[in-house]
C-alpha atoms as a PDB file:
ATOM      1  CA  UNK A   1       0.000   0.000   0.000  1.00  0.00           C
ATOM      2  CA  UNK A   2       2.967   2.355   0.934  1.00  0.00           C
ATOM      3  CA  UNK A   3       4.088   1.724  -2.376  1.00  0.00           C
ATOM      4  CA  UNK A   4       1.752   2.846  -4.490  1.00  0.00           C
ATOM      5  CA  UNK A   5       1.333   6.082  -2.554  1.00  0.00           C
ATOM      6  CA  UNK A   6       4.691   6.449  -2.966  1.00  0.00           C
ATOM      7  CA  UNK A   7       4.905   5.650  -6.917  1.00  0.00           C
ATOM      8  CA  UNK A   8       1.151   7.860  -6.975  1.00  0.00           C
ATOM      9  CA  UNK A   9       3.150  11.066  -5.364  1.00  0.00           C
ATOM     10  CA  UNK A  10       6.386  10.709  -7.661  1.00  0.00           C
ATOM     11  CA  UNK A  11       4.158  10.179 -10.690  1.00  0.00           C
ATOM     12  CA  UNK A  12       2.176  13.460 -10.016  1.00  0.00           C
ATOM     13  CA  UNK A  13       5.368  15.501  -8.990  1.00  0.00           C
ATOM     14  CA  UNK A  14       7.173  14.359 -12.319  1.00  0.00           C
ATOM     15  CA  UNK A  15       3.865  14.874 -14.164  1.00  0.00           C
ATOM     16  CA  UNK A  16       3.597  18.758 -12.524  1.00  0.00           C
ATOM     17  CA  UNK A  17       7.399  19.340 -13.233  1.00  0.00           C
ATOM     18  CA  UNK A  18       7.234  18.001 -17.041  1.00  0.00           C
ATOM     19  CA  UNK A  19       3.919  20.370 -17.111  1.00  0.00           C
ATOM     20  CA  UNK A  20       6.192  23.451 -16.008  1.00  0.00           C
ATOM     21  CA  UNK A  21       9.218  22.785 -18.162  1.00  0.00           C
ATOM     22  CA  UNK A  22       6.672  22.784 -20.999  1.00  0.00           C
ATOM     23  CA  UNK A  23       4.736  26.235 -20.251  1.00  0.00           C
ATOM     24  CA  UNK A  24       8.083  27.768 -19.568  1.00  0.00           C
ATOM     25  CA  UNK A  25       9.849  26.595 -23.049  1.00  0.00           C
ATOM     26  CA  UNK A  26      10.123  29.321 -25.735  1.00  0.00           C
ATOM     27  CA  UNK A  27       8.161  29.094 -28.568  1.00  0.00           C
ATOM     28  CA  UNK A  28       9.211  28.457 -32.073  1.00  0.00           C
ATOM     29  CA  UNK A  29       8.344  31.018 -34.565  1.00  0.00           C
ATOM     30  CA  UNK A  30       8.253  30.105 -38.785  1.00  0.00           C
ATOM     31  CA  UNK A  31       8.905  32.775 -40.867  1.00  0.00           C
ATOM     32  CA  UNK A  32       9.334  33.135 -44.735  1.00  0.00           C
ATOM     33  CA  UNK A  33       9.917  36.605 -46.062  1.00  0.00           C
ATOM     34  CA  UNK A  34       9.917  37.228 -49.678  1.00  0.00           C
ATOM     35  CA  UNK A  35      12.286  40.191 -50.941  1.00  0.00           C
ATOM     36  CA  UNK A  36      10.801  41.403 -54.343  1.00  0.00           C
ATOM     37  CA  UNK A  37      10.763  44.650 -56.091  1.00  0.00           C
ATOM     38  CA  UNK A  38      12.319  46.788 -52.949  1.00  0.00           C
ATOM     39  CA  UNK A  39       9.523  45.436 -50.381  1.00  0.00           C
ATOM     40  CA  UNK A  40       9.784  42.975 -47.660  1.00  0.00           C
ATOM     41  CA  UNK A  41       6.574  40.625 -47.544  1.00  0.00           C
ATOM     42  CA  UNK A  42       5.445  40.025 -44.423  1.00  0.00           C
ATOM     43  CA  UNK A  43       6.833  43.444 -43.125  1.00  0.00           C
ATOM     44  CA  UNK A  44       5.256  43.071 -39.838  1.00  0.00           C
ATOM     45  CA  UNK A  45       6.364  40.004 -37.442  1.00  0.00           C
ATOM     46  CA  UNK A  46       5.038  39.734 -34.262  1.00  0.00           C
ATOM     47  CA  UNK A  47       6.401  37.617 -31.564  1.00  0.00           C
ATOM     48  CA  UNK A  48       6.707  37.102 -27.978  1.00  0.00           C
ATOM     49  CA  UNK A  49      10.080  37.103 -25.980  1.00  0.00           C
ATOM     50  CA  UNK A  50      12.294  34.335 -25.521  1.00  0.00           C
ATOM     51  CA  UNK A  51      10.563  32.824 -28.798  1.00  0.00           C
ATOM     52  CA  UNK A  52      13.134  30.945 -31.151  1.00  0.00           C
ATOM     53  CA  UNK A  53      12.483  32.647 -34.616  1.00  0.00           C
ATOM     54  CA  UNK A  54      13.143  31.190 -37.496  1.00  0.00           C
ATOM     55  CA  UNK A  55      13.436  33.066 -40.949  1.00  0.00           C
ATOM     56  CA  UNK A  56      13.686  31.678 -44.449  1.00  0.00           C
ATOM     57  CA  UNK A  57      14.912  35.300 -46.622  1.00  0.00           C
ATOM     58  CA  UNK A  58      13.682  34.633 -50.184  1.00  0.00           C
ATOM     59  CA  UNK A  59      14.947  36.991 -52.762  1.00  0.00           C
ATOM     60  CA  UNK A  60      12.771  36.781 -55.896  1.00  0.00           C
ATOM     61  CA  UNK A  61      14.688  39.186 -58.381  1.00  0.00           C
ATOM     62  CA  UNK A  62      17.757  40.557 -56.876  1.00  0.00           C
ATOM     63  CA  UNK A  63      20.305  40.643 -53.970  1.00  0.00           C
ATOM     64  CA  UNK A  64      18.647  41.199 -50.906  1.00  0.00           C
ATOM     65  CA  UNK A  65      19.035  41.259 -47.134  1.00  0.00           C
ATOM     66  CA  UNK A  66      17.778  41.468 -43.859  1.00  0.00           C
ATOM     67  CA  UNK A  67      19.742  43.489 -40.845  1.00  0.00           C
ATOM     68  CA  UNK A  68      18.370  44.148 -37.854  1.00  0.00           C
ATOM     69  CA  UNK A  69      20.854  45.957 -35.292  1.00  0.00           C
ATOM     70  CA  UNK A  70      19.810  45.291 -31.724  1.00  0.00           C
ATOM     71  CA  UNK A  71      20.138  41.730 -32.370  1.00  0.00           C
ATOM     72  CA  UNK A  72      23.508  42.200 -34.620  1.00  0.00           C
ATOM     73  CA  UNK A  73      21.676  40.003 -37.838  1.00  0.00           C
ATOM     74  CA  UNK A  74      23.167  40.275 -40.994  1.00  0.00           C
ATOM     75  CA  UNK A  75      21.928  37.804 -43.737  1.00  0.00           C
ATOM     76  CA  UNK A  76      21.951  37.505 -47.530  1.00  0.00           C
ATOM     77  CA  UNK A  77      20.510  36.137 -50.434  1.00  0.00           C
ATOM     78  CA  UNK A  78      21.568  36.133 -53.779  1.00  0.00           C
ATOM     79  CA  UNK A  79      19.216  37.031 -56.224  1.00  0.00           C
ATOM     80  CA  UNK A  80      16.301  33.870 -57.058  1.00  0.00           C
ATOM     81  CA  UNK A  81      17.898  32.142 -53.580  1.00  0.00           C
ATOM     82  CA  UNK A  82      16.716  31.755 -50.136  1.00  0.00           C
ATOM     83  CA  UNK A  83      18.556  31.615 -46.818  1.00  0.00           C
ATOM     84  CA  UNK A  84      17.614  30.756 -43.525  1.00  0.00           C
ATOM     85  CA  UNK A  85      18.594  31.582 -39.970  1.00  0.00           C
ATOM     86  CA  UNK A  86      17.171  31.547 -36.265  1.00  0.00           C
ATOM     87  CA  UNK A  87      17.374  33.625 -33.076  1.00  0.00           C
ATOM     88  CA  UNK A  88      16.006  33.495 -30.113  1.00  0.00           C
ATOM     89  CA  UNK A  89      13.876  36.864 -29.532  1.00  0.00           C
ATOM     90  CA  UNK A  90      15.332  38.362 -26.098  1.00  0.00           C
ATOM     91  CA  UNK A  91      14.824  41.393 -26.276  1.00  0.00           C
ATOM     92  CA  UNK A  92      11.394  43.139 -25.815  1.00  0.00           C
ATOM     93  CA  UNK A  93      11.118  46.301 -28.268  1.00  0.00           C
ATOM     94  CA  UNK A  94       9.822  47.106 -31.729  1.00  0.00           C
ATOM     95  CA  UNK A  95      12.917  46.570 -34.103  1.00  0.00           C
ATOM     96  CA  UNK A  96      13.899  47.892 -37.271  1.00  0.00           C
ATOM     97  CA  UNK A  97      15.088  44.990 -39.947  1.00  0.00           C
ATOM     98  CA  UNK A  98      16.223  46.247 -43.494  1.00  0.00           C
ATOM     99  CA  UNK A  99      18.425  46.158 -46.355  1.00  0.00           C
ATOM    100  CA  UNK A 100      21.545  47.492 -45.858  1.00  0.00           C
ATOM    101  CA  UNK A 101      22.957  46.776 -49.201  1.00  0.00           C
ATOM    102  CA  UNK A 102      25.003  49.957 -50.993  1.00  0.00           C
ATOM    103  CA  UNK A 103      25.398  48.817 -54.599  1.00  0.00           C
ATOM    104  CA  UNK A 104      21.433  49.031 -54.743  1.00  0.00           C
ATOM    105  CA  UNK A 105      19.906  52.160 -53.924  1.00  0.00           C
ATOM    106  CA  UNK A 106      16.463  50.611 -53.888  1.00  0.00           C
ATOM    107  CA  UNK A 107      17.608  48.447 -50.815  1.00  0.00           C
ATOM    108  CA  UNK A 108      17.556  52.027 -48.537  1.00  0.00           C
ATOM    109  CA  UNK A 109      13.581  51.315 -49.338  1.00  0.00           C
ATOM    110  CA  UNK A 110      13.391  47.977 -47.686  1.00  0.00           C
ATOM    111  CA  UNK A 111      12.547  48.237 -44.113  1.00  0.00           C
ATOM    112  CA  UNK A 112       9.705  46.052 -42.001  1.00  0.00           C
ATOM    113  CA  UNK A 113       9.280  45.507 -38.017  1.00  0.00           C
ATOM    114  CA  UNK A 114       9.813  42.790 -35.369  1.00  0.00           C
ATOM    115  CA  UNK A 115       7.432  42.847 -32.584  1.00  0.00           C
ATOM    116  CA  UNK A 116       8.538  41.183 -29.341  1.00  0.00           C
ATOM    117  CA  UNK A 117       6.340  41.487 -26.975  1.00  0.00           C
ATOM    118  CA  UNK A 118       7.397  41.177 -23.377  1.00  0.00           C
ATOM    119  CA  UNK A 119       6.691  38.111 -21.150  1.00  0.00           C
END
């Protein structure tokens, strides 16, 4: 009888622990952004801190890339190529990411905005 209580408690405190580890893990945010005629598409992502984001740049018709400063993110992609990268969003804020190609004066054009919202 002593036993089973025993294996009953353990099973409910492992049960409550694995139910905390899994509220407190970050969530995992998909992305694909298509560069195309000087415009980012989405412009807008919204996530929450601590989220792992994941971002697949797609560059339809020329040289492209995607910079965001607070989070020191520099990525290309070569004209009709993708890339893709992750970071984990620790920072709360609304963020800047753009171009910051020189040859192409279009890039100066490209800007959108990452959302993190705080915990």
């Amino acid at each position: 009888m002593l036993r089973t209580v025993v294996t009953v408690a353990t099973g409910l405190c492992l049960a409550s622990t694995l139910a905390g580890a899994q509220e407190q893990a970050p969530n995992r945010r998909e992305f694909t952004i298509v560069a195309k005629d000087h415009t980012f598409t989405p412009n807008t992502l919204a996530v929450s801190q601590d989220d792992l984001v994941k971002i697949t740049l797609t560059s339809e018709d020329r040289p492209s890339s995607f910079a965001i400063d607070a989070y020191r993110i520099v990525k290309r992609a070569a004209g009709g190529f993708s890339t893709t990268f992750e970071f984990r969003a620790d920072k709360a804020g609304t963020f800047i990411f753009y171009c910051n190609l020189t040859a192409d004066e279009g890039c100066k054009e490209m800007k959108g905005t990452l959302v993190v919202k705080a915990k």
